[in-house]
N, C-alpha and C. Protein backbone atom coordinates (compact mmCIF):
# COMPACT_ATOMS: atom_id res chain seq x y z
N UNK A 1 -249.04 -85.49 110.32
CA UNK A 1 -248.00 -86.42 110.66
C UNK A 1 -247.00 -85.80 111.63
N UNK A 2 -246.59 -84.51 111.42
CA UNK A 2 -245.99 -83.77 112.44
C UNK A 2 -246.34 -83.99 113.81
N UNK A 3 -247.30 -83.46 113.83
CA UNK A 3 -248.30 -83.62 115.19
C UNK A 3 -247.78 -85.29 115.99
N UNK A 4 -248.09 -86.47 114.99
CA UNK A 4 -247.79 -87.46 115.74
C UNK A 4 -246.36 -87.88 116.14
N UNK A 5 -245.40 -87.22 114.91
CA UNK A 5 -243.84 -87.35 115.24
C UNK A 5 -243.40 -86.76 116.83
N UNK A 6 -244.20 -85.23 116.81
CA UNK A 6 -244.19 -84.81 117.85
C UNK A 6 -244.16 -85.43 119.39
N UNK A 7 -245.39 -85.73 119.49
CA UNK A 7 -245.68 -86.35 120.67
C UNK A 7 -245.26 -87.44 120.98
N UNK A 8 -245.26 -88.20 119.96
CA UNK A 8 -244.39 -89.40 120.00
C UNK A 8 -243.30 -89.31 120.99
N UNK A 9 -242.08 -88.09 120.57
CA UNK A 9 -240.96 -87.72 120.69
C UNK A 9 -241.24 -87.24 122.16
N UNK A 10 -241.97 -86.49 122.74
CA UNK A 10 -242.36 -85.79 123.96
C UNK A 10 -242.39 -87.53 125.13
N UNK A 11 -243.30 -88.00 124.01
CA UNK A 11 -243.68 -89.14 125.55
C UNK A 11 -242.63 -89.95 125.76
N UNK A 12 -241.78 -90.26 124.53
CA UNK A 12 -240.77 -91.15 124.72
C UNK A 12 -240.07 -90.25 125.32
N UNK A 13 -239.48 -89.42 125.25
CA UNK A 13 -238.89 -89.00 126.65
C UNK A 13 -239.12 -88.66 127.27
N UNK A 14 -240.48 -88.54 127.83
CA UNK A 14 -240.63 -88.56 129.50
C UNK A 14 -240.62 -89.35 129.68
N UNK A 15 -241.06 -91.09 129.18
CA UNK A 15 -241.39 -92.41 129.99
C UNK A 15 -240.15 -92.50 130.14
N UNK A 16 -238.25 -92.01 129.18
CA UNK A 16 -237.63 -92.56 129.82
C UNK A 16 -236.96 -91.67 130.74
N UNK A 17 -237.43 -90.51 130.88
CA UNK A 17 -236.91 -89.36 132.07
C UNK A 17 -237.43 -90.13 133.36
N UNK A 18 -238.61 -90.28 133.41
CA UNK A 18 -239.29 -91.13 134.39
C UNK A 18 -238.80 -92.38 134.68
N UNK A 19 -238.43 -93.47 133.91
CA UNK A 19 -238.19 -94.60 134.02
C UNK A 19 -236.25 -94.46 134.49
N UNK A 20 -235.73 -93.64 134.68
CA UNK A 20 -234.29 -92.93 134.89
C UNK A 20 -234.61 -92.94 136.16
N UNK A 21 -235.13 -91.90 136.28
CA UNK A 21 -235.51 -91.55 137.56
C UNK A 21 -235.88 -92.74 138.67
N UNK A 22 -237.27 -93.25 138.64
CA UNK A 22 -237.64 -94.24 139.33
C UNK A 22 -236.54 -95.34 139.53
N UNK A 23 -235.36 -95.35 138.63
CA UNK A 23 -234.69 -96.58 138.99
C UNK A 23 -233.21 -95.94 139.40
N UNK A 24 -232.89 -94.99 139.61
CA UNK A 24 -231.66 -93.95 140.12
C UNK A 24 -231.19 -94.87 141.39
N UNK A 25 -229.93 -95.07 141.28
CA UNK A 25 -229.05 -95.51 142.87
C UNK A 25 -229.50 -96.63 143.27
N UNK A 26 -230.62 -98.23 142.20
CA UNK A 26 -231.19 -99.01 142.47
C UNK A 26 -230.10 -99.81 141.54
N UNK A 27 -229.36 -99.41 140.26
CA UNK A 27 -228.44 -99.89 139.49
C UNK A 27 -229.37 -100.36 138.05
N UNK A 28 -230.29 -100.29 138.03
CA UNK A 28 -231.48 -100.92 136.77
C UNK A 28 -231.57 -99.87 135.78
N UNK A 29 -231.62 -100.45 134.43
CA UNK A 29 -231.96 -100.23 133.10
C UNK A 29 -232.84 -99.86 132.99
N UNK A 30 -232.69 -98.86 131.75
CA UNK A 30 -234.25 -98.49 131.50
C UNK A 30 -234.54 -99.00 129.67
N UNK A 31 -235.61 -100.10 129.33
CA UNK A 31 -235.29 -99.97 127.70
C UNK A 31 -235.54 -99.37 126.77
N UNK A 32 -234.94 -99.22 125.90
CA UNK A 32 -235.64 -98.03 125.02
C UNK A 32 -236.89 -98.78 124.56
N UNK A 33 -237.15 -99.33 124.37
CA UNK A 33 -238.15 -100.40 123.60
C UNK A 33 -239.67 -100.16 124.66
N UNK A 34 -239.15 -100.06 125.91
CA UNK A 34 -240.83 -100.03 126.49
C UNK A 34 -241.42 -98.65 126.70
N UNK A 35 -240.65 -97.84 126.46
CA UNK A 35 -240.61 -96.42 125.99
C UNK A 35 -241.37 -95.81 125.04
N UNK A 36 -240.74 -96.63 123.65
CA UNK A 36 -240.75 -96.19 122.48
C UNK A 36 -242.31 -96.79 122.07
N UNK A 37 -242.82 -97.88 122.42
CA UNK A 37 -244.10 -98.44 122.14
C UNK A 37 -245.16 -97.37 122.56
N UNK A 38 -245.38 -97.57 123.90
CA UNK A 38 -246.09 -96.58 124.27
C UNK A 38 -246.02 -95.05 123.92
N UNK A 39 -245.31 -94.63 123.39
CA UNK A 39 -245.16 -93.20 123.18
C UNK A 39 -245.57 -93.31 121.37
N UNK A 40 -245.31 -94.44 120.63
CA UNK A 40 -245.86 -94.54 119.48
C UNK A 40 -246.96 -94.40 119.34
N UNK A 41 -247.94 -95.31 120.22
CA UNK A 41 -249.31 -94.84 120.29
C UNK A 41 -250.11 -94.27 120.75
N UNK A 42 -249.07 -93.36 121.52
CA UNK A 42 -250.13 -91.98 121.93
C UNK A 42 -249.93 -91.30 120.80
N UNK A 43 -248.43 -91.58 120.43
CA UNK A 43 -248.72 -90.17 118.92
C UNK A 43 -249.47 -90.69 118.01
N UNK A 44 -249.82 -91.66 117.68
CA UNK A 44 -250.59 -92.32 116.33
C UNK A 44 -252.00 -91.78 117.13
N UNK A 45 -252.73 -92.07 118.16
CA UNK A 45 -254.09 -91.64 118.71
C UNK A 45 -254.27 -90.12 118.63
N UNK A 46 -252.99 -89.34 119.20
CA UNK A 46 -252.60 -87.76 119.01
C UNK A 46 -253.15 -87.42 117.50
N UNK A 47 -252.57 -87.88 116.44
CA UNK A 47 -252.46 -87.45 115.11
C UNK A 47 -254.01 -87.81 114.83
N UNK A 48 -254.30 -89.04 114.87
CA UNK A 48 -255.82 -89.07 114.29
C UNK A 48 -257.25 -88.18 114.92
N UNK A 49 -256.34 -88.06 116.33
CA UNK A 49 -257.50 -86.71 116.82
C UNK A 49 -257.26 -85.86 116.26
N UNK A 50 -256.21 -85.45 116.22
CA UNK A 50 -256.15 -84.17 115.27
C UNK A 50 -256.61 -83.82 114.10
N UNK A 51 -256.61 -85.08 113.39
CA UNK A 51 -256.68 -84.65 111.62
C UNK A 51 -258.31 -84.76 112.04
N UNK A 52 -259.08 -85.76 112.56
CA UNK A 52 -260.78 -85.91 112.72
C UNK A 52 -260.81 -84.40 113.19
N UNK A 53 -260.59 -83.87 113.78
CA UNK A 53 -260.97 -82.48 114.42
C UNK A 53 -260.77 -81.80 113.18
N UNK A 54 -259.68 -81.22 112.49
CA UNK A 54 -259.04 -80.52 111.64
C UNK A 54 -260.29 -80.81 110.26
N UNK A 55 -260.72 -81.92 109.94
CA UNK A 55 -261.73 -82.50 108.84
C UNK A 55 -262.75 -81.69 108.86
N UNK A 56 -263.46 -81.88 110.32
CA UNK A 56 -264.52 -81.79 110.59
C UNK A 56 -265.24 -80.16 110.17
């Protein structure tokens, strides 16, 4: 579960380091919400590779 808290945490903030970025001196928002989805399920895909590997 670590593993997926992890990455989770990694991608959500790059999509919104990135999503900062790309919209800098344009005046636009970035949401936490389209962030936070996608970075949920890389860590949920992250964690289940892991533990299938770790099983095996």
């Amino acid at each position: 579960m670590a593993i997926g808290v992890l990455v989770t945490l990694v991608c959500t903030g790059l999509l919104l380091l990135v999503g900062i970025w790309a919209l800098e001196g344009r005046g636009g928002t970035v949401n936490l919400l389209s962030c936070l989805v996608p970075g949920l399920v890389v860590g949920i895909w992250a964690a289940r590779r892991y533990r299938r590997r770790r099983t095996e």
